[in-house]
N, C-alpha and C. Protein backbone atom coordinates (compact mmCIF):
# COMPACT_ATOMS: atom_id res chain seq x y z
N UNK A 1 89.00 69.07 52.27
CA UNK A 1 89.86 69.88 53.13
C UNK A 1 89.70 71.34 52.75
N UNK A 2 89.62 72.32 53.98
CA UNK A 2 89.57 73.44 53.48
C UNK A 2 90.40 74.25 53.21
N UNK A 3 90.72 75.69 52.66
CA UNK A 3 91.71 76.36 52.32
C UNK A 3 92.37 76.73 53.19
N UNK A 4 91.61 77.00 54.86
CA UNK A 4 93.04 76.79 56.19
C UNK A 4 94.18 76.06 56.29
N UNK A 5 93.35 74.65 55.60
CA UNK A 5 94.91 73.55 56.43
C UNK A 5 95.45 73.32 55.07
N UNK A 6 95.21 73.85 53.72
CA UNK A 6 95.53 73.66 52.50
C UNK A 6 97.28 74.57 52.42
N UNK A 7 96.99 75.92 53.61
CA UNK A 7 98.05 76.51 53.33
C UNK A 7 99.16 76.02 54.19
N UNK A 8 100.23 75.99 53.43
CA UNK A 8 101.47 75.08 54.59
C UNK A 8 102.00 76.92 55.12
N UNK A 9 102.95 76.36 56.38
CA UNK A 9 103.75 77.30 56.60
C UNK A 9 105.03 76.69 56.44
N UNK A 10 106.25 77.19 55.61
CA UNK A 10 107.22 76.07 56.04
C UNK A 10 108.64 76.92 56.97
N UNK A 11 109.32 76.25 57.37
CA UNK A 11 110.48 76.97 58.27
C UNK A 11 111.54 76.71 57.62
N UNK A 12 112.60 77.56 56.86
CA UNK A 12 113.72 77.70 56.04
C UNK A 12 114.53 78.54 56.93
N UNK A 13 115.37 77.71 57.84
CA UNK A 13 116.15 78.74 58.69
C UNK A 13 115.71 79.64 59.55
N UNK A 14 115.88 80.81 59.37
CA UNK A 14 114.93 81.83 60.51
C UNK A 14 113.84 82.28 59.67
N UNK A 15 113.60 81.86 58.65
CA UNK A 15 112.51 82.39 57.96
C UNK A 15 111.45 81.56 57.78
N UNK A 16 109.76 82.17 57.90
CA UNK A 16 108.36 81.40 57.22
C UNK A 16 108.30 81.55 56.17
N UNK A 17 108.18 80.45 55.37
CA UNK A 17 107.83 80.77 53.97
C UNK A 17 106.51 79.81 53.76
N UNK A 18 105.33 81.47 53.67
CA UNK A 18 103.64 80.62 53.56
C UNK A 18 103.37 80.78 52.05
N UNK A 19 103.39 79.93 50.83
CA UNK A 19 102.93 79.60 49.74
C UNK A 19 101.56 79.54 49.99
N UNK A 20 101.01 80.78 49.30
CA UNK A 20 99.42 80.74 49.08
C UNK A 20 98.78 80.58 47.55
N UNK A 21 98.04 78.95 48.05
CA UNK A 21 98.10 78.59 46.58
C UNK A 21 96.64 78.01 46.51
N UNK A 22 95.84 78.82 47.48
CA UNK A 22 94.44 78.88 47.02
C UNK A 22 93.63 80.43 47.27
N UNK A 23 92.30 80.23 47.03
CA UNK A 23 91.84 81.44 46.74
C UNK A 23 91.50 81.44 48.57
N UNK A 24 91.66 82.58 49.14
CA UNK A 24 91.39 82.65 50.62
C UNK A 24 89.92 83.54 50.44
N UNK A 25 89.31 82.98 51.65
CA UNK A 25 88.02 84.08 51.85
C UNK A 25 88.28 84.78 53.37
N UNK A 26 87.63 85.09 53.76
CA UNK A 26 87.93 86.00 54.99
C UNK A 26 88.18 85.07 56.31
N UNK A 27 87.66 84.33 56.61
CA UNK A 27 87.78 83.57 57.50
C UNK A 27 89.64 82.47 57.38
N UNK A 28 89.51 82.45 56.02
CA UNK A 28 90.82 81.63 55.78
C UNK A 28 91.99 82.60 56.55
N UNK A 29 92.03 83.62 55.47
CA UNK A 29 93.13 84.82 56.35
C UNK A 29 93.23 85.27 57.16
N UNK A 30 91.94 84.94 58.72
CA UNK A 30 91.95 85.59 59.73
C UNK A 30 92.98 84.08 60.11
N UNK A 31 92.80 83.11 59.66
CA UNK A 31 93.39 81.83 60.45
C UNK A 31 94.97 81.92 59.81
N UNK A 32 94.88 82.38 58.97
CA UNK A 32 96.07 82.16 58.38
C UNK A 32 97.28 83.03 59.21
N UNK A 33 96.64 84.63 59.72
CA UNK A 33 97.14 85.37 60.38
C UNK A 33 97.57 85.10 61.78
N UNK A 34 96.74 84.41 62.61
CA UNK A 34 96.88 83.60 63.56
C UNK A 34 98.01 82.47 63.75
N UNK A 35 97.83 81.79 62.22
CA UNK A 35 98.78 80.73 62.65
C UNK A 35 100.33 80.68 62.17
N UNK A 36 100.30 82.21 61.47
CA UNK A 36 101.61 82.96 61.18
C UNK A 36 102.31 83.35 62.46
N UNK A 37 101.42 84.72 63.24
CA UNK A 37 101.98 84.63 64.56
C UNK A 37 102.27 83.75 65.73
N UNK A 38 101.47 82.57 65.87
CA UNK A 38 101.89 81.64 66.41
C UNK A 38 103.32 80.73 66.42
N UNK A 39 103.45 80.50 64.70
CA UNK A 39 104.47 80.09 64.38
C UNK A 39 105.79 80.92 64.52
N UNK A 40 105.81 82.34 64.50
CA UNK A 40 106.63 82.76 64.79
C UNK A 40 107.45 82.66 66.29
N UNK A 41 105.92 82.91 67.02
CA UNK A 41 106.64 83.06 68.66
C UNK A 41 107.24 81.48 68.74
N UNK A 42 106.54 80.30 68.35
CA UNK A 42 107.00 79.18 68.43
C UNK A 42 108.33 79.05 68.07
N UNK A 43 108.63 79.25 66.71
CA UNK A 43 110.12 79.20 65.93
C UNK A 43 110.91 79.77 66.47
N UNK A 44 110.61 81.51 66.72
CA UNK A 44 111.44 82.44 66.72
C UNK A 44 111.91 82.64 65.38
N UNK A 45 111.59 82.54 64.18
CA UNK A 45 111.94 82.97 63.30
C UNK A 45 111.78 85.15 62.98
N UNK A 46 112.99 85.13 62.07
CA UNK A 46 112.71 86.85 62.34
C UNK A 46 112.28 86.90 60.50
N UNK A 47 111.79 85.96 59.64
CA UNK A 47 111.57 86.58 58.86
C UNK A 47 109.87 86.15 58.06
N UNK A 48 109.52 86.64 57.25
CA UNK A 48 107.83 85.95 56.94
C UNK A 48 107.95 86.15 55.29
N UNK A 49 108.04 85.17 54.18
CA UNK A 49 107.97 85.48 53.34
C UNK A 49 106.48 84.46 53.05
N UNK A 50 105.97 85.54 52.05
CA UNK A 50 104.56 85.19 51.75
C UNK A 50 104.54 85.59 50.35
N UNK A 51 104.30 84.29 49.67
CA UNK A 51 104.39 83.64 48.29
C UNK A 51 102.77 84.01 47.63
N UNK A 52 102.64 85.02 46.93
CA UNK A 52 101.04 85.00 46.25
C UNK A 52 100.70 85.34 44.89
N UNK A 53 101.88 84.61 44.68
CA UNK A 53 102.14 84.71 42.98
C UNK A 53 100.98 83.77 42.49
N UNK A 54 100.18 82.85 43.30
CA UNK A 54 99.13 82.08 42.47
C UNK A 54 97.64 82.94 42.53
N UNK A 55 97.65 83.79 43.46
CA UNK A 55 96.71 84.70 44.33
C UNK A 55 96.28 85.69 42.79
N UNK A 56 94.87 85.50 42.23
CA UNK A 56 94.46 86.16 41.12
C UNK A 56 93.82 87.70 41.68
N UNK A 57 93.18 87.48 42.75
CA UNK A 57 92.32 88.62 43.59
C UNK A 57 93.10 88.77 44.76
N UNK A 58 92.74 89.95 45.43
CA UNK A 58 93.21 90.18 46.83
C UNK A 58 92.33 91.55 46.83
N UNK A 59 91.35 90.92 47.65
CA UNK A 59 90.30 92.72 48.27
C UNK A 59 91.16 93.35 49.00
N UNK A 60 89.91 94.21 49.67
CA UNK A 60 90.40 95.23 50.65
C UNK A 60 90.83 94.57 51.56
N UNK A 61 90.04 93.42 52.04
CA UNK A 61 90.12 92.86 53.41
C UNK A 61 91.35 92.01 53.62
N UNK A 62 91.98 91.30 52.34
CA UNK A 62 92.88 90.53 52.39
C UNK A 62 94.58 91.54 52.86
N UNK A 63 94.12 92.58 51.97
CA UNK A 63 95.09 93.45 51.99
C UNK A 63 95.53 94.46 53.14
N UNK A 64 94.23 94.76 54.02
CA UNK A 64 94.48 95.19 55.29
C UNK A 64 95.29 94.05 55.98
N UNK A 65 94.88 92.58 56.04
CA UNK A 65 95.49 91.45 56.97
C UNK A 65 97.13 91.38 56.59
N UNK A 66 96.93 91.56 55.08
CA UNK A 66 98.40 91.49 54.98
C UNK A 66 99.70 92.75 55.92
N UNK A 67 98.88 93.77 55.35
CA UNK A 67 99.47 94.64 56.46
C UNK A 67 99.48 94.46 58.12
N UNK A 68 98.50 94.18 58.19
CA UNK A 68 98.29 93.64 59.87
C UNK A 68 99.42 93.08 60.50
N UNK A 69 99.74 91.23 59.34
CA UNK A 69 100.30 90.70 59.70
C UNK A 69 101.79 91.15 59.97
N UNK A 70 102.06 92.38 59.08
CA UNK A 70 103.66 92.70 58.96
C UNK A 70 103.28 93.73 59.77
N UNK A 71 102.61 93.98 60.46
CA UNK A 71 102.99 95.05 61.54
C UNK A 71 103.31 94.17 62.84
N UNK A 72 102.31 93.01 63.45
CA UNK A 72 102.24 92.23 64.42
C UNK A 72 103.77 91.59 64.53
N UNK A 73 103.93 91.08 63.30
CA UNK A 73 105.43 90.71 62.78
C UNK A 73 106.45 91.66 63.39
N UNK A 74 106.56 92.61 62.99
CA UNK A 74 107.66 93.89 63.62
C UNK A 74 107.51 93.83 64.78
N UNK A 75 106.43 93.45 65.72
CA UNK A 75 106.40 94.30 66.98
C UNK A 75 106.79 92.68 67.68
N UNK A 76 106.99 91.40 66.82
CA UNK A 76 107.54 90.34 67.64
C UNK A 76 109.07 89.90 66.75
N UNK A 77 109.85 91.07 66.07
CA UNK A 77 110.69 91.08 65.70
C UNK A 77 111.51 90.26 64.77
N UNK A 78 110.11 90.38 63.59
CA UNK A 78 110.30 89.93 62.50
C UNK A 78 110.09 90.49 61.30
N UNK A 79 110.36 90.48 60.39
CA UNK A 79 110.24 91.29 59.02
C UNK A 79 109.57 90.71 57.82
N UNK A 80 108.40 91.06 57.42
CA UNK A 80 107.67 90.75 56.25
C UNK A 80 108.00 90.78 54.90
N UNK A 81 108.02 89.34 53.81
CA UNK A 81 108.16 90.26 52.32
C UNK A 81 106.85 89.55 51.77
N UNK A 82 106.53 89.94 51.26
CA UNK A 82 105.43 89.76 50.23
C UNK A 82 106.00 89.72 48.68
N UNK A 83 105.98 87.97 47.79
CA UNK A 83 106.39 88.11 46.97
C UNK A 83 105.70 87.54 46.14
N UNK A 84 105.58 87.79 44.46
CA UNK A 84 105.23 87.54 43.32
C UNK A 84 103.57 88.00 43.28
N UNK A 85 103.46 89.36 43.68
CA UNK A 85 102.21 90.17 43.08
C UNK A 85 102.20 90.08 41.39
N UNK A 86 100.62 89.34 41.36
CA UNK A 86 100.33 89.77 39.73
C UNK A 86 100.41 90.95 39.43
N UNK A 87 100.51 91.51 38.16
CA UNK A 87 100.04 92.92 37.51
C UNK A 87 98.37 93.80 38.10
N UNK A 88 97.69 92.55 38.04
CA UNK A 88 96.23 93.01 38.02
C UNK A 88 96.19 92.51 39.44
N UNK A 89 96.81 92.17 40.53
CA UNK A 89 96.79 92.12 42.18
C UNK A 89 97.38 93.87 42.16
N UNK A 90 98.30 94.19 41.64
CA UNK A 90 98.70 95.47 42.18
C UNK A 90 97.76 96.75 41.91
N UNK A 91 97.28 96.01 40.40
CA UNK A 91 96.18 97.19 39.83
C UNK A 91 95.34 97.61 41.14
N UNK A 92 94.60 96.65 41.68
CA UNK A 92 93.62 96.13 42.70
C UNK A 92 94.07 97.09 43.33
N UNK A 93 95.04 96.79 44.18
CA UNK A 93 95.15 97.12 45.14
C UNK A 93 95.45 99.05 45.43
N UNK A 94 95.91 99.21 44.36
CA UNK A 94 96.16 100.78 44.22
C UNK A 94 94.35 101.02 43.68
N UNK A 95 94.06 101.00 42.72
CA UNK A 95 92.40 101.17 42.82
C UNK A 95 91.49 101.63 43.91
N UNK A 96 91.79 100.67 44.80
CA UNK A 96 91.40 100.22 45.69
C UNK A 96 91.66 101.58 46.76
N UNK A 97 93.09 102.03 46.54
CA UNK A 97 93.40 102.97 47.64
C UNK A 97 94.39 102.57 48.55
N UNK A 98 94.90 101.03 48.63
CA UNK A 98 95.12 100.53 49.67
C UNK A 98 96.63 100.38 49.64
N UNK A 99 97.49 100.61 50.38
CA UNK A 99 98.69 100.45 50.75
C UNK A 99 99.36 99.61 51.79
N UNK A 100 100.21 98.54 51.24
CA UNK A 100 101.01 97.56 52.23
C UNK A 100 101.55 97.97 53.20
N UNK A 101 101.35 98.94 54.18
CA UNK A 101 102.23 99.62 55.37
C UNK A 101 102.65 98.37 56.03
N UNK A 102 104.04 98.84 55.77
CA UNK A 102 105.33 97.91 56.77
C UNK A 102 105.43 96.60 55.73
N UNK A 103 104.98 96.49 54.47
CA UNK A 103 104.95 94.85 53.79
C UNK A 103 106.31 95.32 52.50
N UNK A 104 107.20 94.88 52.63
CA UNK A 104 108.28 94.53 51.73
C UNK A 104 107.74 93.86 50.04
N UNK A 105 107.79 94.57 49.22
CA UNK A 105 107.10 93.13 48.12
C UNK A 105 108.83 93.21 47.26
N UNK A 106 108.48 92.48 46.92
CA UNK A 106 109.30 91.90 45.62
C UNK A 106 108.40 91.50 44.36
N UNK A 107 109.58 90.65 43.55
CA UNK A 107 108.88 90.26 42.42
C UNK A 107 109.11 88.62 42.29
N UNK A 108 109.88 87.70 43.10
CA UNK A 108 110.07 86.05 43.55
C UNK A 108 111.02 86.18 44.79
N UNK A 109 110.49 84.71 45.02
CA UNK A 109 110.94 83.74 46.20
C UNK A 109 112.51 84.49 46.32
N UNK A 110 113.47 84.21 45.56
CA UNK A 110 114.68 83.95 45.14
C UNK A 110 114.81 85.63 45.77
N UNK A 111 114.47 86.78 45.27
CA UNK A 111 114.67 88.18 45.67
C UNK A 111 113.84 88.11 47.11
N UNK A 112 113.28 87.48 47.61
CA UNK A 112 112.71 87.84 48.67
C UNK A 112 113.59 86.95 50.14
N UNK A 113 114.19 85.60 49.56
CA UNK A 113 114.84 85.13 50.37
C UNK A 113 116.24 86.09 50.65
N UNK A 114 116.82 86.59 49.59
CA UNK A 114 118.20 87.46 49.05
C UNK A 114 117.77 88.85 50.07
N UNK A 115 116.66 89.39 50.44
CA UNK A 115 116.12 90.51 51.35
C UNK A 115 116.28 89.92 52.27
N UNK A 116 115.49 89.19 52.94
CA UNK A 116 115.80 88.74 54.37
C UNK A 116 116.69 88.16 54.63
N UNK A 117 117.98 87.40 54.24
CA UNK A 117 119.08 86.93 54.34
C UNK A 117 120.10 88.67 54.40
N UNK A 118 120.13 89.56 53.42
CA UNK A 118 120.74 90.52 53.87
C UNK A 118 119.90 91.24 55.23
N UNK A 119 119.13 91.34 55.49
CA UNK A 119 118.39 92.35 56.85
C UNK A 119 118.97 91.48 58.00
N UNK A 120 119.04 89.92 57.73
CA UNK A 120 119.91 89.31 58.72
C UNK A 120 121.53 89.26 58.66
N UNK A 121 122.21 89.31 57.68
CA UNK A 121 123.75 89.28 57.45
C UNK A 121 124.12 88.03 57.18
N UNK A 122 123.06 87.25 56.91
CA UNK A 122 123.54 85.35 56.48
C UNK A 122 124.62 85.89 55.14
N UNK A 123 125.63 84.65 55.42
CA UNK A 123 126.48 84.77 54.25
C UNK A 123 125.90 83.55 53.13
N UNK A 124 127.07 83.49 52.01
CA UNK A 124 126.41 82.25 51.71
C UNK A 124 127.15 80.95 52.02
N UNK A 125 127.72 80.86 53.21
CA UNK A 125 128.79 79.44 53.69
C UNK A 125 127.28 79.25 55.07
N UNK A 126 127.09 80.49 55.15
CA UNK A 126 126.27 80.39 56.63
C UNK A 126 124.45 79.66 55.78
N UNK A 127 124.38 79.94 54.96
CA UNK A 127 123.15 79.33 53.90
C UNK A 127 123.36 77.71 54.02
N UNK A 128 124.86 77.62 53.34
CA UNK A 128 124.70 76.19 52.92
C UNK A 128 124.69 75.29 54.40
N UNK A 129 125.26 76.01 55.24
CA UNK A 129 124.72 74.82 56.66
C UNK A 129 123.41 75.21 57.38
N UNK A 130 122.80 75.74 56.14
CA UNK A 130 121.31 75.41 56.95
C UNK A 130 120.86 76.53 57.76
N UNK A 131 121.27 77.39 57.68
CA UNK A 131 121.13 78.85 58.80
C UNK A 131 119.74 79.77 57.33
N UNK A 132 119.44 79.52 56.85
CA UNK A 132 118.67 80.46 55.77
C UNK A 132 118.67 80.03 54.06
N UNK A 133 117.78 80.93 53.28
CA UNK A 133 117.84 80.55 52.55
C UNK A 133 117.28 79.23 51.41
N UNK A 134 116.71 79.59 50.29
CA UNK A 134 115.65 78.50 49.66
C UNK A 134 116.52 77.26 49.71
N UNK A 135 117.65 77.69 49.37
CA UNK A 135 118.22 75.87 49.75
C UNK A 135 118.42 75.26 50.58
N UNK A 136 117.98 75.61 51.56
CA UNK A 136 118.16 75.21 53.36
C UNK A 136 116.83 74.04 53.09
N UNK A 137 117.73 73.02 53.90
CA UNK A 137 116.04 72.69 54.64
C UNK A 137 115.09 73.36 54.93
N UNK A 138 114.00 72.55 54.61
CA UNK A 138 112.34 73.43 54.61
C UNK A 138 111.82 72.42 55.67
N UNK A 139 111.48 72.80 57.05
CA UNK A 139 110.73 72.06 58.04
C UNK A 139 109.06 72.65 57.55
N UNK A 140 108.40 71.55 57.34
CA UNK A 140 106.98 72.52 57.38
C UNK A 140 106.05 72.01 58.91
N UNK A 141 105.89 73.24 59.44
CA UNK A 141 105.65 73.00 60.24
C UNK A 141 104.19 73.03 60.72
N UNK A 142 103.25 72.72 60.03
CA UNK A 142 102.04 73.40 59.62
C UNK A 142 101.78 72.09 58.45
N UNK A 143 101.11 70.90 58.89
CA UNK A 143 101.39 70.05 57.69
C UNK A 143 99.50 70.46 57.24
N UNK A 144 99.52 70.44 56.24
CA UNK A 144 98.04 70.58 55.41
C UNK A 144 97.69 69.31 55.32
């Protein structure tokens, strides 16, 4: 199986949460980008958290898509975080020159769900029935 259908997308309330937990090459992240926006217009979800705390590298190219995706995101009225950058992913990426325009990062899941739950106003009574949040049901909708 390849690293396309390896990546799940899952649905936690109004939010995607895509765990990237292989090494992507260019072709992976053009699909991956695709089947982010798809899933959104499908869901209607307004939020995209993207997990790449296992992610050792990230080029130029990965890092433009990432931005891509959180711009495409905004303009179908949703909000990007990008969470658990290594030390030596950020090195990269400043090296590099390159800047996340429009990408939210954090440092975990837990601070990145706590961002998009405030940009939406979820409480936490509105969490526990399932409206948001890591303890919500996780539909994955995107089975690998």
């Amino acid at each position: 199986m390849d690293g396309q259908q390896r990546i799940p997308i899952l649905k936690v309330g109004r939010v995607l949460i895509v765990p990237i937990q292989v090494d992507m090459d260019d072709q992976t992240v053009m699909h991956l980008q695709e089947r982010i926006l798809s899933e959104l217009e499908r869901t209607g979800a307004r939020g995209v958290l993207i997990d790449i705390s296992l992610l050792e590298m990230v080029d130029s190219f990965i890092g433009r898509v990432l931005s891509d995706i959180a711009a495409m995101a905004r303009i179908m009225d949703a909000r990007t975080v990008v969470v658990g950058m290594q030390p030596a992913v950020a090195i990269t990426l400043v090296e590099l020159g390159l800047e996340l325009r429009g990408v939210d990062t954090v440092l975990n899941v837990d601070e990145g769900i706590r961002l998009l739950r405030s940009e939406f106003g979820i409480d936490e009574d509105e969490e526990d029935a399932g409206l948001g949040g890591a303890g919500a049901f996780a539909e994955q909708v995107n089975r690998p």
